[in-house]
N, C-alpha and C. Protein backbone atom coordinates (compact mmCIF):
# COMPACT_ATOMS: atom_id res chain seq x y z
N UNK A 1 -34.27 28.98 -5.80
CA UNK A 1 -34.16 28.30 -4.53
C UNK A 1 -32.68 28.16 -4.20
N UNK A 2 -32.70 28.21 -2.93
CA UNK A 2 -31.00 28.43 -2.60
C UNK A 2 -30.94 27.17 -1.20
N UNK A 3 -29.38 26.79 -1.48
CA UNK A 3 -29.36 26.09 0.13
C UNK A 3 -29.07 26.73 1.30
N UNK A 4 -29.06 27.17 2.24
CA UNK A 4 -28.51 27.00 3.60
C UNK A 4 -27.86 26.47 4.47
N UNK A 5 -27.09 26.70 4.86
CA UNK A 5 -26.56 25.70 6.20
C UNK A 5 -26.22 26.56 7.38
N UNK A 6 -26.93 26.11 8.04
CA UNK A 6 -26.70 26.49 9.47
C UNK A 6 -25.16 27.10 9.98
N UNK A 7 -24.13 26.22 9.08
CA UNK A 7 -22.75 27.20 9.54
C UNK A 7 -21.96 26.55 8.54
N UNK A 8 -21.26 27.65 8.12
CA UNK A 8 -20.47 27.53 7.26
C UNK A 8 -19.67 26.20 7.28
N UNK A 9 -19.63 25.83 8.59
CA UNK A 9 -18.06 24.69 8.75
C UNK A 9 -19.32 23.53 8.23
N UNK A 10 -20.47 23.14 8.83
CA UNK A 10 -21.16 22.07 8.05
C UNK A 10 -21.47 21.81 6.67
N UNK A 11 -21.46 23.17 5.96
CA UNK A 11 -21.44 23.40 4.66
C UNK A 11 -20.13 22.77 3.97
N UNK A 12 -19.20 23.29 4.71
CA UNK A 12 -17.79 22.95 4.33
C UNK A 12 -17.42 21.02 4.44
N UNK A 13 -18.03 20.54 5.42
CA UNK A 13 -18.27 19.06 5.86
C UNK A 13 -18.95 18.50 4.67
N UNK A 14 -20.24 19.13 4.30
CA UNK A 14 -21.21 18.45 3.51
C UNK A 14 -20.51 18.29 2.54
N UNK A 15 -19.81 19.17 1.71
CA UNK A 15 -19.43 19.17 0.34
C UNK A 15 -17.73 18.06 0.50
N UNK A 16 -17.31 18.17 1.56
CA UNK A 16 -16.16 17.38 1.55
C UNK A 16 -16.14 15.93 1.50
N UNK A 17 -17.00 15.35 2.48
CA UNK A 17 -17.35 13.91 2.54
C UNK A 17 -17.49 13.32 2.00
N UNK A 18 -18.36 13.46 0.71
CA UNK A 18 -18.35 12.68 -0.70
C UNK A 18 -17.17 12.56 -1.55
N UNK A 19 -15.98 14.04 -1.43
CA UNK A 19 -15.19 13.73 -1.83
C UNK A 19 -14.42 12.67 -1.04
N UNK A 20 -13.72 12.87 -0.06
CA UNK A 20 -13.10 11.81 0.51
C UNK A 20 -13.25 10.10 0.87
N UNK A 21 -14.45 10.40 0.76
CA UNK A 21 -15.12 9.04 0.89
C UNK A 21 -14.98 8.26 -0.51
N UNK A 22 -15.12 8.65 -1.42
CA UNK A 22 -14.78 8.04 -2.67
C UNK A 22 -13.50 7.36 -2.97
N UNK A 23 -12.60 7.89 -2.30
CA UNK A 23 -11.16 7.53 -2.51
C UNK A 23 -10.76 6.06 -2.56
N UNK A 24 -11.72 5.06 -1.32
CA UNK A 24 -11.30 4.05 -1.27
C UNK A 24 -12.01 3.40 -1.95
N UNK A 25 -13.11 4.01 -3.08
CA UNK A 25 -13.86 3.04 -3.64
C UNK A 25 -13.55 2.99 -5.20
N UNK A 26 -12.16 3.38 -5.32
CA UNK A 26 -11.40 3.63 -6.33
C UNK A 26 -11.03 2.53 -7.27
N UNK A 27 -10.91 1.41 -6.34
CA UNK A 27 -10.50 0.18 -6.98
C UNK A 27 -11.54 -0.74 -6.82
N UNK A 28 -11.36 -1.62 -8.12
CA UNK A 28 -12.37 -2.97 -8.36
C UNK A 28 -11.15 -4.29 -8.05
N UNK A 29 -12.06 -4.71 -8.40
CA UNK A 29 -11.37 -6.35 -8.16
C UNK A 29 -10.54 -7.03 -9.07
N UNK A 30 -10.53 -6.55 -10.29
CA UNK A 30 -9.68 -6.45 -11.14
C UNK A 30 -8.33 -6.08 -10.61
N UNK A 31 -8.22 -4.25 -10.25
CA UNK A 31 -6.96 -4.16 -9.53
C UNK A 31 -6.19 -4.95 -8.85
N UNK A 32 -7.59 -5.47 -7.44
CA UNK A 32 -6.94 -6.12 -6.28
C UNK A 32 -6.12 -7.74 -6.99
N UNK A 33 -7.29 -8.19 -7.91
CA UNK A 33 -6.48 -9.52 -8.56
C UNK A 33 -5.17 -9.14 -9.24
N UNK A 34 -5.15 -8.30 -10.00
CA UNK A 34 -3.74 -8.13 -10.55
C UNK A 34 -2.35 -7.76 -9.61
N UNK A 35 -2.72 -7.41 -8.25
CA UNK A 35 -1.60 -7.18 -7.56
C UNK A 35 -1.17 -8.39 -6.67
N UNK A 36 -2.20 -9.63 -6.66
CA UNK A 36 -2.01 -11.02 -6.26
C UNK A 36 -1.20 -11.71 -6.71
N UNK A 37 0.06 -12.08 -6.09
CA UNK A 37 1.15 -13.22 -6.38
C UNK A 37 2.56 -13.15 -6.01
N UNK A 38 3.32 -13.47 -6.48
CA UNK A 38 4.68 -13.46 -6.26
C UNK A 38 5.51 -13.04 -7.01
N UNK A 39 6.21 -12.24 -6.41
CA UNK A 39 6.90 -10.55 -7.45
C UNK A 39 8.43 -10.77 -7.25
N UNK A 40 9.03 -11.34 -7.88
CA UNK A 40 10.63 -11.36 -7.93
C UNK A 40 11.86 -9.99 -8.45
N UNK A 41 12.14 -9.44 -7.22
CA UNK A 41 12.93 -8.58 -7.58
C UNK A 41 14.27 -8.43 -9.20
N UNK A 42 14.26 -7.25 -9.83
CA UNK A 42 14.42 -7.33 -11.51
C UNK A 42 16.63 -7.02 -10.63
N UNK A 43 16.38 -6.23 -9.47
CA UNK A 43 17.60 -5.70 -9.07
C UNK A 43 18.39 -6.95 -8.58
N UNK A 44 19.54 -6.41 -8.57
CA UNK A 44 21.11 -7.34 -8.37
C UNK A 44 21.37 -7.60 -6.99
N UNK A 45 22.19 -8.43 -6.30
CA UNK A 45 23.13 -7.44 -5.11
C UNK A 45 22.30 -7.99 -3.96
N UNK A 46 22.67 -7.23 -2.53
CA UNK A 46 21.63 -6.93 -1.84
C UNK A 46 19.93 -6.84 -1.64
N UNK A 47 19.80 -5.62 -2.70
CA UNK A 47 18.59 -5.45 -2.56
C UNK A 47 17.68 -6.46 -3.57
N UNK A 48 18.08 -7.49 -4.03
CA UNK A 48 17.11 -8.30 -4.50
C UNK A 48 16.50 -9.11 -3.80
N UNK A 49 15.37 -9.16 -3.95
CA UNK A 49 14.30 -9.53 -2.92
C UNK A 49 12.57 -10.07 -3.62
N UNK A 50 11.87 -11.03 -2.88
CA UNK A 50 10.62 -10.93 -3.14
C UNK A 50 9.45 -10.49 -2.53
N UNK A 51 8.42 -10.01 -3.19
CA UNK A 51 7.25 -10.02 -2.50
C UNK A 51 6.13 -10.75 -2.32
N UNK A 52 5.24 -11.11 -1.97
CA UNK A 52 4.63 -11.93 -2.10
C UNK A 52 2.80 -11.57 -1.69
N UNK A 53 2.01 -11.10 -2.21
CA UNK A 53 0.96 -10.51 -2.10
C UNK A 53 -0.59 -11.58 -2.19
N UNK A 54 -1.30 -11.35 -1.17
CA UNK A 54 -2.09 -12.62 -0.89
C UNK A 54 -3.42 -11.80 -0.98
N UNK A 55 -4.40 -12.18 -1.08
CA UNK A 55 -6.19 -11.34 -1.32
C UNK A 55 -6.58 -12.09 -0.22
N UNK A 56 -7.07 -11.80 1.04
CA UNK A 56 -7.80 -12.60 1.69
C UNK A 56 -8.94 -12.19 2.22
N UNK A 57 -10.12 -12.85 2.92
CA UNK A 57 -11.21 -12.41 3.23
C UNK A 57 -11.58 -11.04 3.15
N UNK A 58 -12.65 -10.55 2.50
CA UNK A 58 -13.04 -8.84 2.33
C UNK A 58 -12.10 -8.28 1.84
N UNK A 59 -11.59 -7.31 2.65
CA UNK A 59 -10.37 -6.13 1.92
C UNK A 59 -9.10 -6.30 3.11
N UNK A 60 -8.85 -7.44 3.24
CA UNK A 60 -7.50 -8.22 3.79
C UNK A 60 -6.57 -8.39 2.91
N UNK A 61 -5.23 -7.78 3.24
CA UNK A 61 -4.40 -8.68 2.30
C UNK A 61 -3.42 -9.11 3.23
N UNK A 62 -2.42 -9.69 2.86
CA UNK A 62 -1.30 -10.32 3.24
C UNK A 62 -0.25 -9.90 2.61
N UNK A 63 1.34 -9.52 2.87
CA UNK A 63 2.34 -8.72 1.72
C UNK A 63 3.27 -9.57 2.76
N UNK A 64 4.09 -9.92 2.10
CA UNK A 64 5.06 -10.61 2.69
C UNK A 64 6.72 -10.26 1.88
N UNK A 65 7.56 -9.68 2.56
CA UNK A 65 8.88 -9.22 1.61
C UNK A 65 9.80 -10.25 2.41
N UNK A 66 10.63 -10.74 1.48
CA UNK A 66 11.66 -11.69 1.59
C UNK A 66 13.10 -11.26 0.90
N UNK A 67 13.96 -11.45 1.76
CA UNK A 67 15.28 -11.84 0.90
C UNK A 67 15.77 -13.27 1.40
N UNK A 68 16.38 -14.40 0.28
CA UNK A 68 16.66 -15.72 0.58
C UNK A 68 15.47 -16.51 1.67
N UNK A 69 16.02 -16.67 2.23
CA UNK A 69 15.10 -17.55 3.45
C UNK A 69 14.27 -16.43 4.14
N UNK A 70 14.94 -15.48 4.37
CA UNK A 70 14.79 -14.76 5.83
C UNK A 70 13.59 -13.65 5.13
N UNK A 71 12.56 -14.24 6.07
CA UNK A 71 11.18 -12.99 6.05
C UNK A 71 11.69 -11.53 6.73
N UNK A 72 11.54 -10.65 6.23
CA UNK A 72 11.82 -9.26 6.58
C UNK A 72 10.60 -8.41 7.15
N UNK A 73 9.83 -8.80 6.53
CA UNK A 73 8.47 -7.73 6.32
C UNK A 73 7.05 -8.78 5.87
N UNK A 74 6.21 -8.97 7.57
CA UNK A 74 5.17 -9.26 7.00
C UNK A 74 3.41 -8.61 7.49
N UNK A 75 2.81 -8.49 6.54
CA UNK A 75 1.56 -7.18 7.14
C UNK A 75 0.56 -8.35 6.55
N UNK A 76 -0.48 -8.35 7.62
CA UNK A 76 -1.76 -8.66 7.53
C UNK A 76 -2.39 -7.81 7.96
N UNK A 77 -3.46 -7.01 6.60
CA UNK A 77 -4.19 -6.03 7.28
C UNK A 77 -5.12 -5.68 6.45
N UNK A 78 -6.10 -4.71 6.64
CA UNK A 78 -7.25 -4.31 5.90
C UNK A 78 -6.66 -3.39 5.01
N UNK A 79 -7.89 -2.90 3.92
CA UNK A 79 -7.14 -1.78 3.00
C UNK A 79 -8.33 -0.40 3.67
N UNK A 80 -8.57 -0.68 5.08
CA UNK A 80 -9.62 0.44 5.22
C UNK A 80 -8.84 1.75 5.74
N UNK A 81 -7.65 1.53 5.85
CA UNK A 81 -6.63 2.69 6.14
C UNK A 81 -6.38 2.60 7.78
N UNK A 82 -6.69 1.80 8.19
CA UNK A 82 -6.38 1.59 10.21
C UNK A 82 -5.21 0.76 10.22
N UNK A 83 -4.64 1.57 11.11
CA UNK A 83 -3.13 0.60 12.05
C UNK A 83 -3.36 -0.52 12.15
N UNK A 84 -2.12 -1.46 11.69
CA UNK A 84 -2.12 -2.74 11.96
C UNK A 84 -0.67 -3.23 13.04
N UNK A 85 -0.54 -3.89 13.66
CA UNK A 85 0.53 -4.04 14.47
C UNK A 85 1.54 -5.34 13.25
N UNK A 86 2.98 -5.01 13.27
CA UNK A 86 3.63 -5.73 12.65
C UNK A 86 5.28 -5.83 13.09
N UNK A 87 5.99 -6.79 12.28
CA UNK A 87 7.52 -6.36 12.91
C UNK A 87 7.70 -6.56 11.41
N UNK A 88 8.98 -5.44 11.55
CA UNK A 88 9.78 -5.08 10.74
C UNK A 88 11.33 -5.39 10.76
N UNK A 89 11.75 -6.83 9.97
CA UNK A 89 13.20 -6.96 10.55
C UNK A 89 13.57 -7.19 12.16
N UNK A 90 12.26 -7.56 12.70
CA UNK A 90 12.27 -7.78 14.39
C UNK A 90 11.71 -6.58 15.41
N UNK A 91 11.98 -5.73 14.72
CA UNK A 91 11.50 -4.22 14.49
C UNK A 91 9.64 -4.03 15.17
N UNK A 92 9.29 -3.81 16.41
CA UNK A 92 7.69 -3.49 16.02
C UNK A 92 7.14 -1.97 15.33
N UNK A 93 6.37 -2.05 14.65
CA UNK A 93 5.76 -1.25 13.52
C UNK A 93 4.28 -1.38 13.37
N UNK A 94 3.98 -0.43 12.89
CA UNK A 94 2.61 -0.35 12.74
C UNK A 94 2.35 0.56 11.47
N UNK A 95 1.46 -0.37 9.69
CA UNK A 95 1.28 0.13 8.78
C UNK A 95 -0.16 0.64 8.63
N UNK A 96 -0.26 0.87 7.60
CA UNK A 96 -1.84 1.28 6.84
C UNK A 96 -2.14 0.80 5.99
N UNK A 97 -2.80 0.27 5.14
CA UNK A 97 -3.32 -0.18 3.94
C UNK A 97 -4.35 0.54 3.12
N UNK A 98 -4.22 0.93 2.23
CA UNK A 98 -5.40 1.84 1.73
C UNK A 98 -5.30 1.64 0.06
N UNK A 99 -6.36 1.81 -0.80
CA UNK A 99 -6.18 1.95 -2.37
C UNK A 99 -5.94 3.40 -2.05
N UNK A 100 -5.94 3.86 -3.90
CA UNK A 100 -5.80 4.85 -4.35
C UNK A 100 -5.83 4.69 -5.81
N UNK A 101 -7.33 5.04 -6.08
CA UNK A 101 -7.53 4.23 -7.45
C UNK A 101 -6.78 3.13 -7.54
N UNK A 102 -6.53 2.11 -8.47
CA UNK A 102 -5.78 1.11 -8.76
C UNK A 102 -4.04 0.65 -8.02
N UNK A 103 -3.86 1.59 -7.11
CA UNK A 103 -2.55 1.38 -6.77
C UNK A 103 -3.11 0.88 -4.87
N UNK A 104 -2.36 0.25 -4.38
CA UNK A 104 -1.94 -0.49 -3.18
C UNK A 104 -1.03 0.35 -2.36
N UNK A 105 -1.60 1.33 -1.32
CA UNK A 105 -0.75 2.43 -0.47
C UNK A 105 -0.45 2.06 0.81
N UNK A 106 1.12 1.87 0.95
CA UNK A 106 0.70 1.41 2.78
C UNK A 106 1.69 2.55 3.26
N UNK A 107 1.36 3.02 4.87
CA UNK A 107 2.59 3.71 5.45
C UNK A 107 2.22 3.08 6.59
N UNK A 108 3.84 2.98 6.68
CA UNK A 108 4.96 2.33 7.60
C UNK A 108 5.36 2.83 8.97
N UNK A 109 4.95 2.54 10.31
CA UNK A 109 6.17 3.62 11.03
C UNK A 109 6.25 2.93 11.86
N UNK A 110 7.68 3.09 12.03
CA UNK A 110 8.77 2.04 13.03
C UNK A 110 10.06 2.89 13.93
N UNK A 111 9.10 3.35 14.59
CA UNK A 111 10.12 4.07 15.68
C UNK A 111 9.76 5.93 15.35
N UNK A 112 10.40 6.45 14.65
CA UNK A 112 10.83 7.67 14.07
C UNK A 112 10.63 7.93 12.83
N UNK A 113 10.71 6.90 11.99
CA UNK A 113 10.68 6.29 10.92
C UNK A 113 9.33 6.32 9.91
N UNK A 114 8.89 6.87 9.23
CA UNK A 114 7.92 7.07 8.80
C UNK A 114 8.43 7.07 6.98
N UNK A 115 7.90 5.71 6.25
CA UNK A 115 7.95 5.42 5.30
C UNK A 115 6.65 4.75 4.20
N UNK A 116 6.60 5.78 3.03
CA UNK A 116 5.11 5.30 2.37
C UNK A 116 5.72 4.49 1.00
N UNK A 117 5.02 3.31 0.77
CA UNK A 117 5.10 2.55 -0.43
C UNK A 117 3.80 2.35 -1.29
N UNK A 118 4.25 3.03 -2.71
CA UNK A 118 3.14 2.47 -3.29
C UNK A 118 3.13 1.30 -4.48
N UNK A 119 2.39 0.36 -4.45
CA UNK A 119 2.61 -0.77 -5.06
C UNK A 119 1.31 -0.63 -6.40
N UNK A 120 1.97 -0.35 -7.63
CA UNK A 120 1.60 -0.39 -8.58
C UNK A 120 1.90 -1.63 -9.85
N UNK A 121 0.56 -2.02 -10.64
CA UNK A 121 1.28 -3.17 -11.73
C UNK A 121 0.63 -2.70 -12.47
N UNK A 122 1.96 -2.92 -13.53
CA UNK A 122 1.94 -2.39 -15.04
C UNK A 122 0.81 -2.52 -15.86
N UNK A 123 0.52 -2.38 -17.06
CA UNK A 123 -0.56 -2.44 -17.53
C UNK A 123 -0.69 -4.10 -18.26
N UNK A 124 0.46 -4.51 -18.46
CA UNK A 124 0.66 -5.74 -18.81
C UNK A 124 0.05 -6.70 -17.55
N UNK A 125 0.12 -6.56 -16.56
CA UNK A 125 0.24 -7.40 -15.41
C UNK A 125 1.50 -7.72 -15.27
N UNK A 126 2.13 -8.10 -15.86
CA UNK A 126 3.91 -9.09 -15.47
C UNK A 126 4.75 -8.31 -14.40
N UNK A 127 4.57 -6.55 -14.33
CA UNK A 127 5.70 -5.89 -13.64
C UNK A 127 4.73 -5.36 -12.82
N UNK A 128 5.47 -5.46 -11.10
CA UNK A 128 5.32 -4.26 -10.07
C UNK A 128 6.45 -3.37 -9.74
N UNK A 129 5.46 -1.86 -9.90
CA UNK A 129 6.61 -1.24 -9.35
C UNK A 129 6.18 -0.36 -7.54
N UNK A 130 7.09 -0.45 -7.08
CA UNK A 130 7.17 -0.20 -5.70
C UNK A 130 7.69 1.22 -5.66
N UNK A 131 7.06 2.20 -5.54
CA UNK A 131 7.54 3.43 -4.98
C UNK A 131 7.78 3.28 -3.23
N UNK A 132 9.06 3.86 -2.76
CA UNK A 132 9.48 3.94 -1.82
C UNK A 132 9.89 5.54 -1.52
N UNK A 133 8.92 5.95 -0.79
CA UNK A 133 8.86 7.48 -0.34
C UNK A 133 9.22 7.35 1.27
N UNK A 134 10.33 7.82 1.26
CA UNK A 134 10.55 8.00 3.07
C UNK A 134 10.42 9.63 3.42
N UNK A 135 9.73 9.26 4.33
CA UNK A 135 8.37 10.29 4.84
C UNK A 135 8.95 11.43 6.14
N UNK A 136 9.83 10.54 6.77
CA UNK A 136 10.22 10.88 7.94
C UNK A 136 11.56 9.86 8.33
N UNK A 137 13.09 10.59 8.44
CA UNK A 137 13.07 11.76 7.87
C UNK A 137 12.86 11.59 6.13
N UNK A 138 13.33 12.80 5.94
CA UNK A 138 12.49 12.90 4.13
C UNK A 138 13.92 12.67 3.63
N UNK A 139 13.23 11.72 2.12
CA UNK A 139 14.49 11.33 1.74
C UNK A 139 14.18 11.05 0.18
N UNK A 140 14.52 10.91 -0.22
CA UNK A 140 14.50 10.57 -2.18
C UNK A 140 13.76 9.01 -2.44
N UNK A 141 12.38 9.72 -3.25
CA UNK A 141 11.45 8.50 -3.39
C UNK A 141 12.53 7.43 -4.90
N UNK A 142 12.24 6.98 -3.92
CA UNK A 142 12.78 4.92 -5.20
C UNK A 142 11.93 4.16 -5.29
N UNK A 143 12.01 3.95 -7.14
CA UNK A 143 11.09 2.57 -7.26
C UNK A 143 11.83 1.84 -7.79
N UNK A 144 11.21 0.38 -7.00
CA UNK A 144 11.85 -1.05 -7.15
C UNK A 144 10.95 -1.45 -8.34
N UNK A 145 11.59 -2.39 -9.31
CA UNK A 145 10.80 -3.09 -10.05
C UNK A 145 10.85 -4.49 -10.29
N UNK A 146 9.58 -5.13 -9.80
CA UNK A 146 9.66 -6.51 -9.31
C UNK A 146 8.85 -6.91 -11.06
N UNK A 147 9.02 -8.43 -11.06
CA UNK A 147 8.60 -9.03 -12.35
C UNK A 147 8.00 -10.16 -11.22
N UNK A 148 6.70 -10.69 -12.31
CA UNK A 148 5.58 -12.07 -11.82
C UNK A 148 6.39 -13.03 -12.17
N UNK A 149 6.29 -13.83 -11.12
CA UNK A 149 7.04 -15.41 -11.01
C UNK A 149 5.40 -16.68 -11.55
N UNK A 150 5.81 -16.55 -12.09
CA UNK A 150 4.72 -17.98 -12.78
C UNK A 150 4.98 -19.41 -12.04
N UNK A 151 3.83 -19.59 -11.32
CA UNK A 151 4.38 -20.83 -10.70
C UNK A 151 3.44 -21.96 -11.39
């Protein structure tokens, strides 16, 4: 017995969908809890900074980046991969939220500007590290490494 499909491109659909569709069902709740809290930059200088990562209703989160007082970066949004409206540094922007197995994927774009971060924690829990891939223009991926603030 053999299958058929009416045309090749539905054939090509059928077999794809399951793959892609799986992607976001990559992560458990485990993940999402371990990337919950407040992440104190490990770097010096300037770029030390916090994050601050919130779980809220369904597949909402909240990410909030700080240096000193001054909020820089804050996203409320789903992890279903749809535009969210945000400002960036005053900046309007619009991210994504998505898993990827166990890691936290958002891209960024603010003007021209097209930047992907992925937010990964260690196996310990204590460390996140932040890959910073700029997308557009293209530029040399950096990861930040933030440590858990115990409150």
């Amino acid at each position: 017995m053999s299958i058929r499909f009416v045309s090749p491109r539905l054939g090509l659909l059928c077999l794809a969908v399951p793959l892609f569709t799986t992607v976001g069902w990559g992560f458990d709740n485990a993940s999402r809890d371990k990337l919950v809290g407040v992440w104190q930059s490990q770097e010096s200088g300037d770029s030390a900074g916090v994050w601050t990562i919130e779980a809220k209703d369904g597949d909402v989160f909240k990410l909030i980046e700080s240096h000193g007082d001054q909020k820089l970066l804050e996203i409320e949004c789903t992890t279903s991969g749809k535009d969210c409206k945000v400002k960036d540094s005053g900046k309007n922007a619009k991210v994504s939220l998505w898993f990827n197995g166990d890691k936290l994927v958002g891209l960024e774009t603010k003007g021209d500007e097209v930047v992907k971060r992925r937010f990964t924690v260690t196996e310990t829990g204590d460390t996140l590290d932040i890959e910073i891939m700029p997308i557009s223009p293209s530029g040399k991926t950096e990861v930040a490494h933030y440590k858990r603030v115990h409150q």
